[in-house]
Protein backbone atom coordinates (compact mmCIF):
# COMPACT_ATOMS: atom_id res chain seq x y z
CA UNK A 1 -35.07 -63.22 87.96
CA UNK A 2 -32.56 -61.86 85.62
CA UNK A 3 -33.86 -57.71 84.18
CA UNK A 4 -34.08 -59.25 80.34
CA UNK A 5 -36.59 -62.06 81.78
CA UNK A 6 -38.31 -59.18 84.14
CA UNK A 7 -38.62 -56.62 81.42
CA UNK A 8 -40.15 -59.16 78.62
CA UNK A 9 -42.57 -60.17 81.99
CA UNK A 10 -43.80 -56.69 82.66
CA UNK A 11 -44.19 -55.89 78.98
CA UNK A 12 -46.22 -58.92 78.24
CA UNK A 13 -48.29 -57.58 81.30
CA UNK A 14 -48.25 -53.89 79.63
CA UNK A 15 -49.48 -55.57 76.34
CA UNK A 16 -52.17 -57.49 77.52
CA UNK A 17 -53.46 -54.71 79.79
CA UNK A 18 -53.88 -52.08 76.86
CA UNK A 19 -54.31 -54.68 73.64
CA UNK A 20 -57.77 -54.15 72.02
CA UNK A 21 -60.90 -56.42 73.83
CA UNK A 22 -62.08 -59.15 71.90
CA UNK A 23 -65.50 -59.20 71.37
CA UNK A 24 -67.26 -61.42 74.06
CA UNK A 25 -70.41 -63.31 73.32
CA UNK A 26 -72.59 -64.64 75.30
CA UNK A 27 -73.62 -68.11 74.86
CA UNK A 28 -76.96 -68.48 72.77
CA UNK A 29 -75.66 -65.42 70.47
CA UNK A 30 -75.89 -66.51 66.98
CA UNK A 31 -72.30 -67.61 65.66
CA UNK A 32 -72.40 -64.86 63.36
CA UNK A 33 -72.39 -61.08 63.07
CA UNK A 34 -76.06 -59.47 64.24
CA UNK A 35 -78.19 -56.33 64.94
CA UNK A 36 -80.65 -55.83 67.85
CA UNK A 37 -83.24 -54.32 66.95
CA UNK A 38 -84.28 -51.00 68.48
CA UNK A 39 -87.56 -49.21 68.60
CA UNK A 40 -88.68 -47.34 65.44
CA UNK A 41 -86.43 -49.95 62.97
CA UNK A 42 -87.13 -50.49 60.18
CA UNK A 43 -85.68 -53.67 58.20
CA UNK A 44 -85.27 -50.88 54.82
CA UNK A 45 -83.63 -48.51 57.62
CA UNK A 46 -81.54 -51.62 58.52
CA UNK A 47 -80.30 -52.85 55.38
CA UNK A 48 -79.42 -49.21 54.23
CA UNK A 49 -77.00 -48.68 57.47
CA UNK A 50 -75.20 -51.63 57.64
CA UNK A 51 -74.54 -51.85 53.64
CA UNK A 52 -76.83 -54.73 52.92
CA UNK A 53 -79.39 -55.55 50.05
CA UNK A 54 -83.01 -55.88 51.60
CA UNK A 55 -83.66 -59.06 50.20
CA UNK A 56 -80.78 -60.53 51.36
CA UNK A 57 -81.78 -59.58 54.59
CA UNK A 58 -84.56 -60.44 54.81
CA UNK A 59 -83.79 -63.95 53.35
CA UNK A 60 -80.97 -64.75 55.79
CA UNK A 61 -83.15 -63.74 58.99
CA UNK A 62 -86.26 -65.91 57.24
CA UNK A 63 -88.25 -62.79 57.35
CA UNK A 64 -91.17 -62.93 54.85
CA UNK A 65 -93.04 -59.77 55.58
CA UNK A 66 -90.53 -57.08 56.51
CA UNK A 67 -93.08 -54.60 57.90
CA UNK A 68 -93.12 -57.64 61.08
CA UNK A 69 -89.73 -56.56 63.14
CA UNK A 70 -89.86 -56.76 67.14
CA UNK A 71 -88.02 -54.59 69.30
CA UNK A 72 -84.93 -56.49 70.65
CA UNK A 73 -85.09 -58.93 67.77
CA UNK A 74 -81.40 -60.38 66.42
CA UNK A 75 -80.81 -59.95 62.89
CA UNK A 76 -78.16 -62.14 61.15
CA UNK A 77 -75.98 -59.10 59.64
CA UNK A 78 -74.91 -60.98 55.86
CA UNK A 79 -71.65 -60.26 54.15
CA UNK A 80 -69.36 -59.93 56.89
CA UNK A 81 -66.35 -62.04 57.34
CA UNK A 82 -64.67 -63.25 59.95
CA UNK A 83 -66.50 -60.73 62.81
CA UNK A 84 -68.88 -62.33 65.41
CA UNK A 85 -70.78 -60.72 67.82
CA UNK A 86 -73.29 -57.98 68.11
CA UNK A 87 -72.79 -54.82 65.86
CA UNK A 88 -74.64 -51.59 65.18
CA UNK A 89 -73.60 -48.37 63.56
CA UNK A 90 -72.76 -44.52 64.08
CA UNK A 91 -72.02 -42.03 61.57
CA UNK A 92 -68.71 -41.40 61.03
CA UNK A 93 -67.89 -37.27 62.09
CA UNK A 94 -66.38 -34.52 60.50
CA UNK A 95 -62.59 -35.19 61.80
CA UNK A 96 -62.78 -39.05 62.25
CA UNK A 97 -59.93 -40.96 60.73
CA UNK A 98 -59.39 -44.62 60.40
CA UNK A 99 -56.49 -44.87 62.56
CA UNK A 100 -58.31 -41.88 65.12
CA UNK A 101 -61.02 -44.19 65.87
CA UNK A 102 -59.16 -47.45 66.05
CA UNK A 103 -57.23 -45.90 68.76
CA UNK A 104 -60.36 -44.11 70.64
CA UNK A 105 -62.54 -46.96 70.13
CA UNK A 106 -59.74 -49.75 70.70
CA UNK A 107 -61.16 -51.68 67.93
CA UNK A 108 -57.69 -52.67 65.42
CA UNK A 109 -57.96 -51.09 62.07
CA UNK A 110 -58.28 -54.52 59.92
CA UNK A 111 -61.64 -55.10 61.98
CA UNK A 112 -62.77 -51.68 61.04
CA UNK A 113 -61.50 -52.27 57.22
CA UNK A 114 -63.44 -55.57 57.54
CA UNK A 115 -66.77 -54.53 59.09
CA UNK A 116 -67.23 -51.66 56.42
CA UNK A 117 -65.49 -53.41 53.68
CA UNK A 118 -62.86 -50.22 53.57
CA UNK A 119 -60.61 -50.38 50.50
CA UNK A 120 -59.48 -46.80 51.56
CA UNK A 121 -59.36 -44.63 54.02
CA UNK A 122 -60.83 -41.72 51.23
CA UNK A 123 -64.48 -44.03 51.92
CA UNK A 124 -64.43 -42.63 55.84
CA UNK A 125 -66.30 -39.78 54.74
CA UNK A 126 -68.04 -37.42 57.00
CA UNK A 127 -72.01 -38.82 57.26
CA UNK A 128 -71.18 -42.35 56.10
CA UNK A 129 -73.07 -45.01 58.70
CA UNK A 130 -70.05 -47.09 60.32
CA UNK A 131 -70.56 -50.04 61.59
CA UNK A 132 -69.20 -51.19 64.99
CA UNK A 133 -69.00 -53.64 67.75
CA UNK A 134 -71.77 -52.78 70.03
CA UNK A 135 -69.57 -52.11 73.17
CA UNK A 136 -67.16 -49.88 71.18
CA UNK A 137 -70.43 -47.89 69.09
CA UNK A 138 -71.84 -47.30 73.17
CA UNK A 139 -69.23 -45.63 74.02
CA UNK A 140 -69.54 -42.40 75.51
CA UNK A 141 -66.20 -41.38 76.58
CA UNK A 142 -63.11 -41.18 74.68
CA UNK A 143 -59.18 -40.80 75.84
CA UNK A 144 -57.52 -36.77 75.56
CA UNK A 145 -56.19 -36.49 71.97
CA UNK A 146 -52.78 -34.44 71.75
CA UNK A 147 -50.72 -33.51 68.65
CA UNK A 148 -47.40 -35.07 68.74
CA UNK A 149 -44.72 -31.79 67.76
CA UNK A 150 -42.20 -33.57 66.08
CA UNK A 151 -40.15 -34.93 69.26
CA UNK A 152 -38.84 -38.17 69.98
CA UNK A 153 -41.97 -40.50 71.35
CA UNK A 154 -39.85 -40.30 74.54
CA UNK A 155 -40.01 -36.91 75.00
CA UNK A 156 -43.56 -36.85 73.89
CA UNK A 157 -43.93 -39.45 76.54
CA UNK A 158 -42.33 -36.90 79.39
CA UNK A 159 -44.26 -34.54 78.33
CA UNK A 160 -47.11 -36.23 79.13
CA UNK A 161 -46.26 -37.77 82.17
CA UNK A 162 -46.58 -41.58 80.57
CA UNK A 163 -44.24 -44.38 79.99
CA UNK A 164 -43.12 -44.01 76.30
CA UNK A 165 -44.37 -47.75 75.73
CA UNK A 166 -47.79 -46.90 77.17
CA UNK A 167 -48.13 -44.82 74.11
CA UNK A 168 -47.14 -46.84 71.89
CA UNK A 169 -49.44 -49.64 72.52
CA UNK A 170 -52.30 -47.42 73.13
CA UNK A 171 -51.99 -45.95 70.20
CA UNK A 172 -51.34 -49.20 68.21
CA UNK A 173 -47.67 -48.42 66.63
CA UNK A 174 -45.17 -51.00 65.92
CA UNK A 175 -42.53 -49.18 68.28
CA UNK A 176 -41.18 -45.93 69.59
CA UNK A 177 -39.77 -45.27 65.90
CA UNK A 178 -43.03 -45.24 64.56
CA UNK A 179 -44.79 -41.93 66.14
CA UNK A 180 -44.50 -39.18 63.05
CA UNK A 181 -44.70 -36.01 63.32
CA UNK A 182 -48.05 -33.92 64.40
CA UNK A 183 -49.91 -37.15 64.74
CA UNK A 184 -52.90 -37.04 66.99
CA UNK A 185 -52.19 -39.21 69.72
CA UNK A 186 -54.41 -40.71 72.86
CA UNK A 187 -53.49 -40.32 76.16
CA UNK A 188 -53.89 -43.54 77.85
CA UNK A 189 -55.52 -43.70 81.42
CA UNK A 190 -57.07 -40.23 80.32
CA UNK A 191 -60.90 -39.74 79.65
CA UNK A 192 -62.90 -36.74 78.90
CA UNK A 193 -66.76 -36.27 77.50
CA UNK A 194 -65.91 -36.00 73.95
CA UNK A 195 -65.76 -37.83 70.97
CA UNK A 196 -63.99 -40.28 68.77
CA UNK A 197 -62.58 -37.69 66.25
CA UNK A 198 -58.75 -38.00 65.11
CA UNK A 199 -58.47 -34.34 65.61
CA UNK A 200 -56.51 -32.70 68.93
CA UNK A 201 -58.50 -31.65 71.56
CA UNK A 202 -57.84 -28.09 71.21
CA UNK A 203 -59.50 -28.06 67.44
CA UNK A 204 -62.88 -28.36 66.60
CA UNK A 205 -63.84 -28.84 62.83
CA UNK A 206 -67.60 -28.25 61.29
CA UNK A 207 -69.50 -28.19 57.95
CA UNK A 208 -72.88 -26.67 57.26
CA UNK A 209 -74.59 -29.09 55.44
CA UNK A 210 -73.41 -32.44 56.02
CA UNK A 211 -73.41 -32.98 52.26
CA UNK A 212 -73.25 -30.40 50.08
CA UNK A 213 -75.53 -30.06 47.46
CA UNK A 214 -74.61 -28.76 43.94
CA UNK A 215 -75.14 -25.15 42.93
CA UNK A 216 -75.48 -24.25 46.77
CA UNK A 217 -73.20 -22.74 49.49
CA UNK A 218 -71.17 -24.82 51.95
CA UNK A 219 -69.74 -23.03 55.03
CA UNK A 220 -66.57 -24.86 57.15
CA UNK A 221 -65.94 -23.72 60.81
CA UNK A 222 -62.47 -24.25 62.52
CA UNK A 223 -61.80 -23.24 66.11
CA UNK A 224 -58.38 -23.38 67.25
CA UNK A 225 -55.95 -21.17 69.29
CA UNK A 226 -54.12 -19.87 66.87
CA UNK A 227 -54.43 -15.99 65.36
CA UNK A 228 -53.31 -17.12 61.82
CA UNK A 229 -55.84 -17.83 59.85
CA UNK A 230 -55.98 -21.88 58.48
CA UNK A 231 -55.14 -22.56 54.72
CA UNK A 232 -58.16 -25.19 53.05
CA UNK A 233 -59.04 -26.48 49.68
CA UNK A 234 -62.47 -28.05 48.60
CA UNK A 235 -61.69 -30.48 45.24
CA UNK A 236 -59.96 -27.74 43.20
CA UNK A 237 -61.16 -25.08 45.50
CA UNK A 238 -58.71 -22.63 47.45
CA UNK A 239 -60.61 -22.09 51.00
CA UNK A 240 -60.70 -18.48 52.41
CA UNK A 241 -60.82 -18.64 56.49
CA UNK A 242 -61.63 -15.46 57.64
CA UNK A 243 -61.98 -14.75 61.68
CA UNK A 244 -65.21 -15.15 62.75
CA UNK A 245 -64.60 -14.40 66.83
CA UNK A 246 -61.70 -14.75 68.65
CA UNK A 247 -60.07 -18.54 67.84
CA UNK A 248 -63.27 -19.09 65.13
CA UNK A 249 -62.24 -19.10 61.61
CA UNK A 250 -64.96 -19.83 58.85
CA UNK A 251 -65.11 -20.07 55.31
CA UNK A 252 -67.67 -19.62 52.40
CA UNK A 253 -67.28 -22.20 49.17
CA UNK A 254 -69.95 -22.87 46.35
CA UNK A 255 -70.47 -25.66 44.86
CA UNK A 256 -70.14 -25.76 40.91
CA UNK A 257 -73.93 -26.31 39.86
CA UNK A 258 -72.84 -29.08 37.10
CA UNK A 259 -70.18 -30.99 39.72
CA UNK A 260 -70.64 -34.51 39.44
CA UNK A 261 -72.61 -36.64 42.56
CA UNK A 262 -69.70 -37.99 44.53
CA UNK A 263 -66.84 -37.80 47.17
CA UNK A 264 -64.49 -34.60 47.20
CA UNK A 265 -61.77 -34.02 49.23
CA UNK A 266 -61.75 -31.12 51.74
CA UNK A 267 -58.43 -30.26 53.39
CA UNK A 268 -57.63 -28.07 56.32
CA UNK A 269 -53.62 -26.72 57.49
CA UNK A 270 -53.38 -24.24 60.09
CA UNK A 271 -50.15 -23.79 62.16
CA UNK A 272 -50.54 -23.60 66.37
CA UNK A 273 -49.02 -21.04 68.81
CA UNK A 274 -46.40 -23.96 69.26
CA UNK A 275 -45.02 -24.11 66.01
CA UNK A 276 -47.11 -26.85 64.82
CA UNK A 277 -48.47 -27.36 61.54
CA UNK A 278 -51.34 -29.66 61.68
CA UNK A 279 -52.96 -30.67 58.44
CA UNK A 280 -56.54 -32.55 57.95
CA UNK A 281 -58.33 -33.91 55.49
CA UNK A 282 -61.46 -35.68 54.73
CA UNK A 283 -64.04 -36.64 51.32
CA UNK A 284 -67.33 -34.77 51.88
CA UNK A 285 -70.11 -35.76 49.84
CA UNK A 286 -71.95 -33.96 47.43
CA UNK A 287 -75.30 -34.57 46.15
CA UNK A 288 -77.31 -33.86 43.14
CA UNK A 289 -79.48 -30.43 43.25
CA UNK A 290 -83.08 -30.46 42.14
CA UNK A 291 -82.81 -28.22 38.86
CA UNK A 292 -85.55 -28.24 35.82
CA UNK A 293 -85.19 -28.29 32.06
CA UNK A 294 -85.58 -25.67 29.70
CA UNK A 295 -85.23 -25.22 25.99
CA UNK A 296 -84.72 -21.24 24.54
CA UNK A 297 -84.74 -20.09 20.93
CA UNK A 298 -82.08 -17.05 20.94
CA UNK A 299 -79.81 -15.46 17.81
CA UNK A 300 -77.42 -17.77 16.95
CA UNK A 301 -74.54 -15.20 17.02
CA UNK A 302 -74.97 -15.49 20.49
CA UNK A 303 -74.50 -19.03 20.69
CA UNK A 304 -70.50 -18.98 19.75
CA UNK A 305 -68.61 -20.95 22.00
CA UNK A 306 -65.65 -18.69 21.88
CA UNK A 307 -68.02 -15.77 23.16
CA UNK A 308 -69.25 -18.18 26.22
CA UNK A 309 -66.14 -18.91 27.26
CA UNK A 310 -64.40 -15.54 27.15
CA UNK A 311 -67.35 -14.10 29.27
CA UNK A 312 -67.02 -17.17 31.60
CA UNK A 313 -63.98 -16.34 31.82
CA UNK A 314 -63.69 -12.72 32.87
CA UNK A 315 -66.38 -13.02 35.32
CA UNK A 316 -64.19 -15.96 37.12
CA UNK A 317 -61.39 -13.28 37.03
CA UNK A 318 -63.38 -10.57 38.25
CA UNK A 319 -64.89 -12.56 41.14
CA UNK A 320 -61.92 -14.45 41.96
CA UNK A 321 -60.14 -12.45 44.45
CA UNK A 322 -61.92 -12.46 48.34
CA UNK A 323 -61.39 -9.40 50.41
CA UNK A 324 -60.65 -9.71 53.78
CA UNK A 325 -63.55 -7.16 55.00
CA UNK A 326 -66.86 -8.35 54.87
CA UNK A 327 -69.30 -5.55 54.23
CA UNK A 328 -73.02 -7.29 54.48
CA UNK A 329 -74.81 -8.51 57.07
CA UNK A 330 -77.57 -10.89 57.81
CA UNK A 331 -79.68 -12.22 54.76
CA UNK A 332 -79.47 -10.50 51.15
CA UNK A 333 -82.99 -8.69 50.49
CA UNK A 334 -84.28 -9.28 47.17
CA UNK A 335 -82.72 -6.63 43.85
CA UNK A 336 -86.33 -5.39 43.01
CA UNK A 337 -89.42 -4.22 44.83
CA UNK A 338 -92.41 -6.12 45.60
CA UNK A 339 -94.16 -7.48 44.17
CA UNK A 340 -91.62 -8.27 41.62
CA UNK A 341 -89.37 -9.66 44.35
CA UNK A 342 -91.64 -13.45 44.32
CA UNK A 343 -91.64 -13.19 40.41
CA UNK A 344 -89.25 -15.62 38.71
CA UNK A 345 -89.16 -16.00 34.94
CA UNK A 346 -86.53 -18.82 35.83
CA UNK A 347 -84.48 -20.32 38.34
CA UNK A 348 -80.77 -20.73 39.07
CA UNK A 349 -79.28 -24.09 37.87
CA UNK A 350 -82.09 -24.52 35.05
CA UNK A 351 -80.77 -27.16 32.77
CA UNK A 352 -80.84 -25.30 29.60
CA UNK A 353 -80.88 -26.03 25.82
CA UNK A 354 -80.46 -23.35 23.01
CA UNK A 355 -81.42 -23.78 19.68
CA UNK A 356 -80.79 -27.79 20.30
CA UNK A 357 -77.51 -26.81 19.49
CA UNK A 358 -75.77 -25.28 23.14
CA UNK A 359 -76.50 -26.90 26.80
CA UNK A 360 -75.27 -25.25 29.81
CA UNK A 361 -77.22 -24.06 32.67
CA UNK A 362 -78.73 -21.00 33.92
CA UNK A 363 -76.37 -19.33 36.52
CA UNK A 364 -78.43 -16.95 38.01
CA UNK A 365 -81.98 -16.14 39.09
CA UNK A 366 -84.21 -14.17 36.94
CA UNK A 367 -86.47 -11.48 37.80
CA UNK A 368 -89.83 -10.14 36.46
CA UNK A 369 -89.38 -6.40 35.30
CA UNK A 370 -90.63 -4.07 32.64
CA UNK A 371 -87.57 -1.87 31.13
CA UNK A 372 -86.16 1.10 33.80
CA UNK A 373 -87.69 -0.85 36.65
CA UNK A 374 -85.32 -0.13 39.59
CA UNK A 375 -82.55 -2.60 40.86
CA UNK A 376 -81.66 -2.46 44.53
CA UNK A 377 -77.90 -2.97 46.29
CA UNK A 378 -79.17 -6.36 48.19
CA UNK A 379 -76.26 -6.16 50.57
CA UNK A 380 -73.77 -3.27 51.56
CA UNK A 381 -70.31 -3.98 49.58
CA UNK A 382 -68.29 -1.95 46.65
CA UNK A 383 -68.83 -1.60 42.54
CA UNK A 384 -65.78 -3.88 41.30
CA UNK A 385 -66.82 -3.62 37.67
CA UNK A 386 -69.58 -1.77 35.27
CA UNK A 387 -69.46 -2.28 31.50
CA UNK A 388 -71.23 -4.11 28.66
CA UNK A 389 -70.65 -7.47 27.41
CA UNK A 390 -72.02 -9.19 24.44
CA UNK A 391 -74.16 -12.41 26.26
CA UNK A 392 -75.03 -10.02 29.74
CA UNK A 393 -75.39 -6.78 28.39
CA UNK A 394 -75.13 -4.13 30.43
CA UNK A 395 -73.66 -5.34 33.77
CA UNK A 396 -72.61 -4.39 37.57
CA UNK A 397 -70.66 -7.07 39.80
CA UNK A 398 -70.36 -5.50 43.32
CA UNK A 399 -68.46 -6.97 46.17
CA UNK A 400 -69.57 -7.88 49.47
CA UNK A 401 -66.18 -9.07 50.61
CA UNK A 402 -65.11 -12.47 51.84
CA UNK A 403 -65.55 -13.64 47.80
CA UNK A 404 -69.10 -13.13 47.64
CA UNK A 405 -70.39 -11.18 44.85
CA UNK A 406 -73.49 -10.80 43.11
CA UNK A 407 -73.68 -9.43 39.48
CA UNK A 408 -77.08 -7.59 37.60
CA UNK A 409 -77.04 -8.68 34.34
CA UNK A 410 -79.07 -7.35 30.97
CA UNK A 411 -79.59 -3.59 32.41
CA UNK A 412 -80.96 -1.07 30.55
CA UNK A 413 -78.81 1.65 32.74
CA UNK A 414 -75.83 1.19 34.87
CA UNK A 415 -76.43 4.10 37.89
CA UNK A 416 -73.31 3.30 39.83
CA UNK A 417 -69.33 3.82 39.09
CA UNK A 418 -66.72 1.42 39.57
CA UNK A 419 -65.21 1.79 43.22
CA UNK A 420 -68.25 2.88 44.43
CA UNK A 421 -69.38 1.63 47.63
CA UNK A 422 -73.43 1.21 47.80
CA UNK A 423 -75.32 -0.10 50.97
CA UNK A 424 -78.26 -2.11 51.11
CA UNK A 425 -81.54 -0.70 49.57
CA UNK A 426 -78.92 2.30 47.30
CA UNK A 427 -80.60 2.25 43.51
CA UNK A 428 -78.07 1.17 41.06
CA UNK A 429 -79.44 0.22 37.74
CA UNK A 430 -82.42 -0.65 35.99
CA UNK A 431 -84.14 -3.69 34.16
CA UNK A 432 -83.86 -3.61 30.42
CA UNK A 433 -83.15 -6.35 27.89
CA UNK A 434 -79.64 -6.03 26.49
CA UNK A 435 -77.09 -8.77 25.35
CA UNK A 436 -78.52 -12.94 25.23
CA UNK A 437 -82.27 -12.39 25.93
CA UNK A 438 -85.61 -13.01 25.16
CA UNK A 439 -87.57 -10.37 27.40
CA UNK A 440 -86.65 -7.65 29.80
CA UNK A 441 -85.55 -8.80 32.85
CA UNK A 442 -83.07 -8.82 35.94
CA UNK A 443 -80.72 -12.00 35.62
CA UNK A 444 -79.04 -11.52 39.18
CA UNK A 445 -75.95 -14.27 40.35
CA UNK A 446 -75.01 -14.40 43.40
CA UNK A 447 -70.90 -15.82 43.45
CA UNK A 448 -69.45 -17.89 46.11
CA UNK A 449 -65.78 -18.78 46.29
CA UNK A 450 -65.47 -17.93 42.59
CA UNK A 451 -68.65 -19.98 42.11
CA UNK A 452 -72.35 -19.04 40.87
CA UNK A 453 -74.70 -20.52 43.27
CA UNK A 454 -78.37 -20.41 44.40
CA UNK A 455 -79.38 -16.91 45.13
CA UNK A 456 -82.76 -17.76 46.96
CA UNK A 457 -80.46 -19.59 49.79
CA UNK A 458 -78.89 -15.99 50.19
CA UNK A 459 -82.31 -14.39 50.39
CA UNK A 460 -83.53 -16.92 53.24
CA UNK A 461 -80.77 -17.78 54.94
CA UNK A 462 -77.91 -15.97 57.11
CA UNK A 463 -74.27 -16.60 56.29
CA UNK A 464 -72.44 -17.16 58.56
C-alpha cells in the first residue's frame, strides 16, 4: 500500500475513533426529542427547563391534567428541530463556554446551538438550564483541560505527549492552523473527576450569588497559581482582586440599585507563572430587588438637579479609589445603640418621589435617633472625608479598604478628623437633622465598588 493511501487509511480510522457519538435510540423511542421523567417533576418544572410553554406541553404529550405525571414517563420535548433522542438538562457553570463543552461533552456545537436555540454565545450564561443529550448531561467525568501558550499545535502536541492530529479532532478544529493562542484545550485519552468548564485545570472561577440582585453585593473568587493579582470588569465596572490566601484572589462589586433586569458581562484576565495571559468572560444575570415606594414633601431648593448631581458626583469620587489593606473584619455592627439599631424610618433602595416633581431612590438605610444620639465606627477603617454638603448635611465617609465605605449622613456633629483611623465601636458623630430632611435621623450608606448598596446584607452577612 503506497504511504498517501496508508496515511488517508489511518486518519479515516483516527476520525472515526474520536468524531462525536450520534445519539442512539432504541427502538420504541418516540421519533422525536423527549424527557424521562424523574421523581419530584413537575410538568411547570418541565416546561420552565427545557424552554417550553406549558400548554404546549401539555398539548403535544395529550396531557389534560398536568398535576398526573409518572415517574419514568416520556415527554415529547416541542420546538426542537432536527434532534432525536432522549434529552434532559444541567445548568450551565460559571466558566462553561460553548466551544468548552462541545469539546468535554463531545456533542458538536450546531447541536448545542440547536437544542437551546443559541443565537449567541453571550445567552450561555452562568445558571441558565442547558439542555443535553442524556448520555452527554450523565456524564461524570470530563478530559484534563490545558491552556495552549501560543506554540505551534505541534509543539503543544509534544508537550503533551499526543499526536498533533489527536488534538485537533478532539478538540473539533478544522486543522493544525486553527489552535489560537491560550485556548483551553482537552487532552484526549485523559480523564479526571471534574467538570465540563472551558476553563484550565489549574483555575477555578466562582460567584456568590448565582445572580446578582440589584442594590446588593456580588463577590467573584479566582484561584490560580499566579502571585499577580487578576484584572476584571462587571458591565462598566473595574474589578478589584485582592489576595485572599495564597493562589485565592477575590473581589467585592455592588450592584447599581436602579440597573436594569438582564444579562451583564463579567470578564476576568490574569497572567500565569508561564507567561500566559488567559482572559474569560461570561453574562451573569441580574435580577430585580424587592424595594417599596415612597413619596416625601421636602424644600424645593433642595430638589435642583444640578445640586443632585454635583453631590452624586463627589461622593463617586471620594469612594472611588479601593485600598489594598482591608481594615474590618467579620460582619459590620449596626452605627447606633440598641434599641435604635432594629429602628428603620426607611430602607435602602426605596423608590422615592419628591414633591411629584424628582424620582430617584433612597441610597442608604435610615436610622431612628433623637438629635446628639451617638453614631458608632461599624467596622475598623480610616476618616477619608468630613465636611458639610447641601442635600447630606453634615457628613463622614470612612474607609474600610478594599472599596468599601460607608458614609453618616445629616449629623448634627462630626467627632472625628480626616485621616483618622477609628475601630469598631470608636464614637464619631451624632444624629441631627441637617441638609435634605424631614426629621432627625442617621442616613448611613454602605459603598461597594463605587456603588451604594444594601447595608442590612453588611450587618448579617460576612464578606468575604
Amino acid at each position: 500500500m503506497k504511504p498517501k493511501i496508508l496515511f488517508v487509511a489511518l486518519l479515516a480510522l483516527l476520525l472515526s475513533a474520536l468524531a462525536p457519538s450520534p445519539i442512539v435510540h432504541a427502538q420504541g423511542e418516540p421519533p422525536t426529542p423527549y424527557y424521562v421523567v424523574q421523581p419530584g417533576d413537575t410538568l411547570s418544572a418541565i416546561a420552565y427547563r427545557f424552554g417550553v410553554n406549558l400548554q404546549t406541553l401539555a398539548k403535544a404529550n395529550g396531557i389534560t391534567n398536568i398535576a398526573h405525571l409518572q415517574s419514568g414517563q416520556k415527554l415529547i420535548i416541542p420546538g426542537i428541530e432536527g434532534v432525536q433522542g432522549e434529552l434532559t438538562t444541567r445548568e450551565v457553570a460559571l466558566g462553561d463556554s460553548l466551544t468548552g463543552l462541545s469539546r468535554a461533552l463531545n456533542v458538536p456545537e450546531k447541536t448545542l446551538e440547536r437544542l437551546n436555540r443559541l443565537l449567541t454565545p453571550y445567552q450561555l450564561f452562568a445558571g441558565r438550564s442547558l439542555i443535553l443529550p442524556a448520555a452527554a448531561a450523565h456524564k461524570t467525568d470530563f478530559p484534563r483541560r490545558f491552556l495552549a501558550d501560543g506554540r505551534p499545535l505541534l509543539e503543544a502536541a509534544l508537550s503533551q505527549q499526543l499526536s498533533p492530529w489527536a488534538l485537533v479532532l478532539a478538540n473539533h478544529l478544522p486543522g493544525t492552523w486553527a489552535a489560537i493562542p491560550e485556548d483551553v484545550l482537552i487532552l484526549p485519552g485523559t480523564h479526571a473527576p471534574t467538570t465540563a468548564t472551558g476553563l484550565p485545570d489549574t483555575l477555578t472561577l466562582s460567584i456568590t450569588p448565582q445572580a446578582w440582585v440589584q442594590g446588593h453585593t456580588g463577590e467573584v473568587r479566582l484561584s490560580a497559581p499566579s502571585k499577580t493579582p487578576p484584572h476584571g470588569t462587571f458591565g462598566k465596572h473595574s474589578l478589584h482582586f485582592f489576595p485572599l490566601k495564597a493562589g485565592q484572589f477575590v473581589a467585592l462589586q455592588g450592584v447599581f440599585a436602579l440597573a436594569e433586569p438582564g444579562l451583564y458581562p463579567l470578564g476576568v484576565e490574569i497572567t500565569l507563572p508561564g507567561g500566559q495571559t488567559f482572559h474569560f468572560q461570561q453574562a451573569i444575570p441580574v435580577v430585580r430587588g424587592q424595594y417599596a415606594s415612597e413619596r416625601l414633601v421636602v424644600p424645593a431648593s433642595l430638589l435642583d438637579p444640578h445640586l443632585n448631581a454635583e453631590e452624586e458626583k463627589r461622593f463617586e469620587a471620594l469612594t472611588a479609589p479601593a485600598t489594598p489593606t482591608r481594615y474590618w473584619q467579620g460582619i459590620f455592627k449596626a452605627p447606633v445603640a440598641p434599641p435604635l439599631d432594629k429602628c428603620h424610618p426607611s430602607y435602602f433602595g426605596t423608590r422615592r418621589n419628591y414633591n411629584d416633581t424628582f424620582f430617584w431612590y433612597h441610597t442608604g438605610l435610615d436610622f431612628c435617633g433623637r438629635v446628639g444620639t451617638p453614631i458608632y465606627a461599624p467596622a475598623d477603617g480610616v476618616v477619608v472625608f468630613t465636611g458639610t454638603t447641601e442635600i447630606h448635611g453634615k457628613v463622614t465617609i470612612i474607609d474600610h479598604g478594599w472599596g468599601v465605605y460607608t458614609t453618616y449622613c445629616h449629623q448634627s456633629a462630626i467627632l472625628v478628623k480626616q485621616g483618622q483611623t477609628v475601630h469598631t465601636g470608636d464614637l464619631i458623630g451624632k444624629v441631627g437633622r441637617t441638609g435634605r430632611v424631614t426629621g432627625p435621623h442617621l442616613h448611613w450608606e454602605v459603598w461597594v465598588g463605587n456603588v451604594p448598596v444594601e447595608p442590612l446584607q453588611w450587618l448579617e452577612k460576612r464578606f468575604p
